[in-house]
N, C-alpha and C. Protein backbone atom coordinates (compact mmCIF):
# COMPACT_ATOMS: atom_id res chain seq x y z
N UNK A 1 201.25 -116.94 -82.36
CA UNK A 1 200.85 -118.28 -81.96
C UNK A 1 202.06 -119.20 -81.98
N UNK A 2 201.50 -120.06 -81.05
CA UNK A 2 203.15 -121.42 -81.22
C UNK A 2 202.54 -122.45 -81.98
N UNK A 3 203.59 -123.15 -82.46
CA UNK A 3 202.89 -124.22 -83.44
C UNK A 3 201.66 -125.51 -82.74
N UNK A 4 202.41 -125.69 -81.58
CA UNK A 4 201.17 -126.49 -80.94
C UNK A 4 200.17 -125.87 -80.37
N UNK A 5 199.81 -124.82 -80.51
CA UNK A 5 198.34 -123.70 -79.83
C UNK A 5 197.28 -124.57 -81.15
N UNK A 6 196.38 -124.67 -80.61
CA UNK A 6 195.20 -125.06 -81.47
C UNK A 6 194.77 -123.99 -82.48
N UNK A 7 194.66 -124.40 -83.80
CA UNK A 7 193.57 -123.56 -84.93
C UNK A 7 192.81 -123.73 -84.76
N UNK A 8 192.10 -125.13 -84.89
CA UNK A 8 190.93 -125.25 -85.00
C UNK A 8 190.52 -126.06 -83.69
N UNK A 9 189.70 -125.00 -83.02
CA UNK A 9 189.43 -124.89 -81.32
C UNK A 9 188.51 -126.06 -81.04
N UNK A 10 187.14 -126.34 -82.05
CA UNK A 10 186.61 -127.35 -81.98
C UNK A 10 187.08 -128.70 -81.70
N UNK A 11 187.96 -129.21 -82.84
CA UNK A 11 188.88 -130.31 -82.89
C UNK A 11 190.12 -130.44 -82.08
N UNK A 12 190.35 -129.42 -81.58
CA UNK A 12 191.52 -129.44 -81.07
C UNK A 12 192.98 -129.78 -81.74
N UNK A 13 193.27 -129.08 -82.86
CA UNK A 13 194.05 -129.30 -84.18
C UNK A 13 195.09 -128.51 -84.01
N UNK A 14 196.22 -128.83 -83.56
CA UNK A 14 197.21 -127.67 -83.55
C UNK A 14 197.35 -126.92 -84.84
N UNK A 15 198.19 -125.88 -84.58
CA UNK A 15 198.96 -124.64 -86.45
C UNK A 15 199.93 -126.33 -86.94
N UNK A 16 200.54 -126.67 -85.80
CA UNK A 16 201.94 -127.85 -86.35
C UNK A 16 201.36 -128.97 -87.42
N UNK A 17 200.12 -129.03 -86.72
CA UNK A 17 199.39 -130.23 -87.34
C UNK A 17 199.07 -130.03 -89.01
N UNK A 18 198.20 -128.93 -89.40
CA UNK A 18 197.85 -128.46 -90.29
C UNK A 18 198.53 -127.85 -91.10
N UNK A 19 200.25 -127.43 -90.90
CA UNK A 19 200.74 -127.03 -91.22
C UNK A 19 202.30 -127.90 -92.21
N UNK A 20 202.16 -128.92 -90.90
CA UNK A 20 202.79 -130.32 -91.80
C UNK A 20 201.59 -131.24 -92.47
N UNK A 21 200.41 -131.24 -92.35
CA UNK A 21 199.68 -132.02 -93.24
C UNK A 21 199.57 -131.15 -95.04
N UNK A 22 199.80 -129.82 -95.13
CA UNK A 22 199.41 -129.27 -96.10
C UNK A 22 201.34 -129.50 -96.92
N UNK A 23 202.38 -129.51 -96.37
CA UNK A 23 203.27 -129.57 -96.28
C UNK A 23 203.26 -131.16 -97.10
N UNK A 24 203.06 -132.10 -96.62
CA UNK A 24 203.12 -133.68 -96.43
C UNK A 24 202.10 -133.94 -97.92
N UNK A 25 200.89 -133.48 -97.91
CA UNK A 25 199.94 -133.73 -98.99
C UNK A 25 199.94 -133.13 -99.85
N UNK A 26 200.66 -131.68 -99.97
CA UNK A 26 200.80 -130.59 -100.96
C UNK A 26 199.45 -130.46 -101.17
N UNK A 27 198.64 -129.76 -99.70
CA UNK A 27 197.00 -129.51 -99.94
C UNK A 27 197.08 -127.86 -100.53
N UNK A 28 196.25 -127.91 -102.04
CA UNK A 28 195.86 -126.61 -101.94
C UNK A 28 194.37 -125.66 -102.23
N UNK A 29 193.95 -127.09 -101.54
CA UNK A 29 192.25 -126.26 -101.59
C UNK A 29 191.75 -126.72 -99.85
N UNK A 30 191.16 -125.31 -99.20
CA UNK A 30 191.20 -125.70 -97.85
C UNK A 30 190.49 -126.61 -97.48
N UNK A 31 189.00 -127.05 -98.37
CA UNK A 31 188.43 -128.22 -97.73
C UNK A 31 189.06 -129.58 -97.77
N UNK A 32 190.03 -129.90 -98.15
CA UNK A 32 190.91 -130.99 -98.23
C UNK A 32 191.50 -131.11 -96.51
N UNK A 33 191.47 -129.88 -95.97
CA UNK A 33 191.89 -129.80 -94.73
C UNK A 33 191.23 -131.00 -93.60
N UNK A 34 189.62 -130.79 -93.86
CA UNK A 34 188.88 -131.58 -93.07
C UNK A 34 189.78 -133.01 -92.97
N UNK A 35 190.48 -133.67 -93.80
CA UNK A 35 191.01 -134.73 -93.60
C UNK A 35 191.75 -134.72 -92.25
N UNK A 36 192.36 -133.82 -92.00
CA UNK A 36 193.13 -133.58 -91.11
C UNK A 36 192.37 -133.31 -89.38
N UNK A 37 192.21 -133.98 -88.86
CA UNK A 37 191.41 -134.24 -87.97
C UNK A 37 190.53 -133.32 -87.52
N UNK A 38 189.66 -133.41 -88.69
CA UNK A 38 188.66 -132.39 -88.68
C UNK A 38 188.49 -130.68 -88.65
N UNK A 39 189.62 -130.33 -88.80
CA UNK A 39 189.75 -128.85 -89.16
C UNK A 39 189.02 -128.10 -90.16
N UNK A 40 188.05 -127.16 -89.65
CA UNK A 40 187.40 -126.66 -90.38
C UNK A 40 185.95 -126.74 -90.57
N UNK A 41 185.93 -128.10 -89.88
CA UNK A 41 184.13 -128.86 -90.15
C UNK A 41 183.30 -128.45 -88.86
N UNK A 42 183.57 -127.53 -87.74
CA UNK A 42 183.27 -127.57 -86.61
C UNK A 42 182.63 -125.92 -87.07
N UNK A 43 182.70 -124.99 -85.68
CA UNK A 43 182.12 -123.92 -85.96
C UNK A 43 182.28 -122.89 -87.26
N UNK A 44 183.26 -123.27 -87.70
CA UNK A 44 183.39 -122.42 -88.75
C UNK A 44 184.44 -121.27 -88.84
N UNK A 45 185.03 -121.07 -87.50
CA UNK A 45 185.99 -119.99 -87.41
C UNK A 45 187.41 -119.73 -87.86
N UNK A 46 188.05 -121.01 -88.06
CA UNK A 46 189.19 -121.85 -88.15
C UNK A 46 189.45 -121.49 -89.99
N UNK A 47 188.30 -121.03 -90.37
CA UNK A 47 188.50 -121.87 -91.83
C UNK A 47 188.97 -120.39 -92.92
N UNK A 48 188.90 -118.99 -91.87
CA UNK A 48 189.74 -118.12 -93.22
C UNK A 48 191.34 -118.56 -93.10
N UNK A 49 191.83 -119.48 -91.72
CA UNK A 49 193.04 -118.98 -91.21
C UNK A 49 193.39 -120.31 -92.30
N UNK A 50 192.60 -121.65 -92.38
CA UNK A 50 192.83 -122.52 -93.37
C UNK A 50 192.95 -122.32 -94.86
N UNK A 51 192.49 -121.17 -94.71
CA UNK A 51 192.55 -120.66 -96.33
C UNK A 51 193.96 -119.87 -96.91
N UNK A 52 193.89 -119.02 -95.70
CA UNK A 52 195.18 -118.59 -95.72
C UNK A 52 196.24 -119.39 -95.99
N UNK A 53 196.85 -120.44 -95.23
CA UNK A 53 197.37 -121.24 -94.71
C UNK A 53 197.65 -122.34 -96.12
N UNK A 54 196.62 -122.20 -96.86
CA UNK A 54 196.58 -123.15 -97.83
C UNK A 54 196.87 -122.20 -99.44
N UNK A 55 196.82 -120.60 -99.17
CA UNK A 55 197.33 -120.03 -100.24
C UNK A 55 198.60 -119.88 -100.19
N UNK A 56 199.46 -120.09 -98.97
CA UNK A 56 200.45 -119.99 -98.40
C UNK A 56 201.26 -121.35 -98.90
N UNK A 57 200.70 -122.01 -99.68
CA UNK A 57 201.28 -123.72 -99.47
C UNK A 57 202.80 -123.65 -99.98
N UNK A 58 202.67 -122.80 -101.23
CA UNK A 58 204.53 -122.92 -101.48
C UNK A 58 205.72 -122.07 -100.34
N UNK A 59 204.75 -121.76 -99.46
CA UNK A 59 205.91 -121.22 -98.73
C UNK A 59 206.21 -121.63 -97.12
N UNK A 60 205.16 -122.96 -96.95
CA UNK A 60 205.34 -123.51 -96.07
C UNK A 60 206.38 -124.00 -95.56
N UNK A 61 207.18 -123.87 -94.14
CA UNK A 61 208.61 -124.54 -94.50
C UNK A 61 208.47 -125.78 -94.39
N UNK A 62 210.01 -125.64 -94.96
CA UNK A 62 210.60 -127.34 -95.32
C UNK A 62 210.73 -128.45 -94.14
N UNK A 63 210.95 -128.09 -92.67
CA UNK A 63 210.74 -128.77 -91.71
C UNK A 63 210.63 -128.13 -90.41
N UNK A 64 209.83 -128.76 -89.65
CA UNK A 64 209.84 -128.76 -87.99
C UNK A 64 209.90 -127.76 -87.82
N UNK A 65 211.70 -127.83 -88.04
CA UNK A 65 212.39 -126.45 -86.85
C UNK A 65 211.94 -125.00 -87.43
N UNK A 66 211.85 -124.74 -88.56
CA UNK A 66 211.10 -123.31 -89.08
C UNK A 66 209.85 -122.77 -88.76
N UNK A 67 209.06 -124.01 -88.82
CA UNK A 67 207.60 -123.52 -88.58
C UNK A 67 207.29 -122.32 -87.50
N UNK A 68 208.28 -122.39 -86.31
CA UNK A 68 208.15 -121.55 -85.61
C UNK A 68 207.99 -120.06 -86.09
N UNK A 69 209.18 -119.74 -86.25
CA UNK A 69 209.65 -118.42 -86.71
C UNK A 69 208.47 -117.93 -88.05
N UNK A 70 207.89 -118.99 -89.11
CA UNK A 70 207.14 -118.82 -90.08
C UNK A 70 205.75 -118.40 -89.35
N UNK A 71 205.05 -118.98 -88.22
CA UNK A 71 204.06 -118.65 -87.76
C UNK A 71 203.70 -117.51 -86.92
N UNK A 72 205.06 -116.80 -86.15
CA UNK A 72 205.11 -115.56 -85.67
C UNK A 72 204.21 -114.30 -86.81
N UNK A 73 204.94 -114.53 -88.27
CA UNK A 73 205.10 -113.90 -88.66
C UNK A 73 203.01 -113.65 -89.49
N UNK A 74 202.89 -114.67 -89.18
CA UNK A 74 201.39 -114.87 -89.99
C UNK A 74 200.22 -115.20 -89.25
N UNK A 75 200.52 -115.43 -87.88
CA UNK A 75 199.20 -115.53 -87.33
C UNK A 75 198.86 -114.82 -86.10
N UNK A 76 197.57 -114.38 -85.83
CA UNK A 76 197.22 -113.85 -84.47
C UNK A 76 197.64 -113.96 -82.91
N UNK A 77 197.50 -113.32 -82.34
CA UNK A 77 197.76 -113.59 -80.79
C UNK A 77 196.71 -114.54 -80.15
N UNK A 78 197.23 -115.64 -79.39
CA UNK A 78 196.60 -116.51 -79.02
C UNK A 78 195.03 -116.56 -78.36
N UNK A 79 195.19 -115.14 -77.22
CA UNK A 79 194.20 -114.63 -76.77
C UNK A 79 193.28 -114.02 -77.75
N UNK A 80 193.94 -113.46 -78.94
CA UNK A 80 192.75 -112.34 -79.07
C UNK A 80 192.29 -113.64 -80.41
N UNK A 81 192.61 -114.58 -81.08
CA UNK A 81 192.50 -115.84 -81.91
C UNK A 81 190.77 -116.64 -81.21
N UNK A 82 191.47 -116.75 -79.97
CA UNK A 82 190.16 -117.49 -79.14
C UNK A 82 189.09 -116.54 -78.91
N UNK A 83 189.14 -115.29 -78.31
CA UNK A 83 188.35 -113.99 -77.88
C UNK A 83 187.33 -114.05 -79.32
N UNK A 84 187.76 -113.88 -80.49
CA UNK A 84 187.46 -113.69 -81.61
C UNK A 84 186.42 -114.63 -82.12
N UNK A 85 186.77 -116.10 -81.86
CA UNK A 85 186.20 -116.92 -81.60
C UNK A 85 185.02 -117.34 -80.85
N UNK A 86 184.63 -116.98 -79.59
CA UNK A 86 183.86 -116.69 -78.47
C UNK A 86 182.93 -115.62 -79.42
N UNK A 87 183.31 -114.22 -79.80
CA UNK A 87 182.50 -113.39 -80.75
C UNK A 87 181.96 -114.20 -81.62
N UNK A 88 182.16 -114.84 -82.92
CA UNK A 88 181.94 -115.41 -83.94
C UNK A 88 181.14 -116.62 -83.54
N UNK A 89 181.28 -117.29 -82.15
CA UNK A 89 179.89 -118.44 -81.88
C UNK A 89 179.01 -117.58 -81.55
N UNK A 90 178.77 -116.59 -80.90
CA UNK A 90 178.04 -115.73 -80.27
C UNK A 90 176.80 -115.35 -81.21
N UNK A 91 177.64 -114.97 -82.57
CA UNK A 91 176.87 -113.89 -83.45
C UNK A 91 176.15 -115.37 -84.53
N UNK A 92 176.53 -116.39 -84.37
CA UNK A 92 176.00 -117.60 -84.95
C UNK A 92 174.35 -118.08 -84.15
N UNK A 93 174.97 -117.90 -82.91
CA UNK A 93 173.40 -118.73 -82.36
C UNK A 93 172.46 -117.49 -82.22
């Protein structure tokens, strides 16, 4: 994923977003996330990658320019992120 691809698909929340807010607030419990323009409070899919993301907090980098290279390494392919997604509303209604 790139840092501006959306996590949380509902809200439309980029990885960058959530990734400097946990960074910025030193969040380390994921429902603290919801602050963050609503990540997490929507279908529900968003919220192991927030968990992750938030056990991850001491190793978040230090700025901007890293995040890239840090998110290669830890998150899904964009397509199969959303695909997965599409499954998981599916098996809800």
């Amino acid at each position: 994923m790139e840092p501006d691809d959306e996590l949380c698909l509902c809200f439309h929340v980029s990885w960058r977003k959530v990734i400097n807010y946990i960074r910025i607030h030193r969040i380390q419990k994921p429902s603290l996330l919801s602050e963050c323009g609503g990540a997490g409070t929507g279908c529900g899919w968003c919220r192991k990658q927030l968990e992750k993301l938030t056990a991850q907090a001491n190793e978040v980098p230090p700025n901007a320019e890293s995040i890239e290279a840090w998110l290669s390494d830890r998150t899904p392919n964009k397509q199969a992120y959303a695909a997965g997604r599409e499954k998981y509303r599916e098996s809800k209604s």
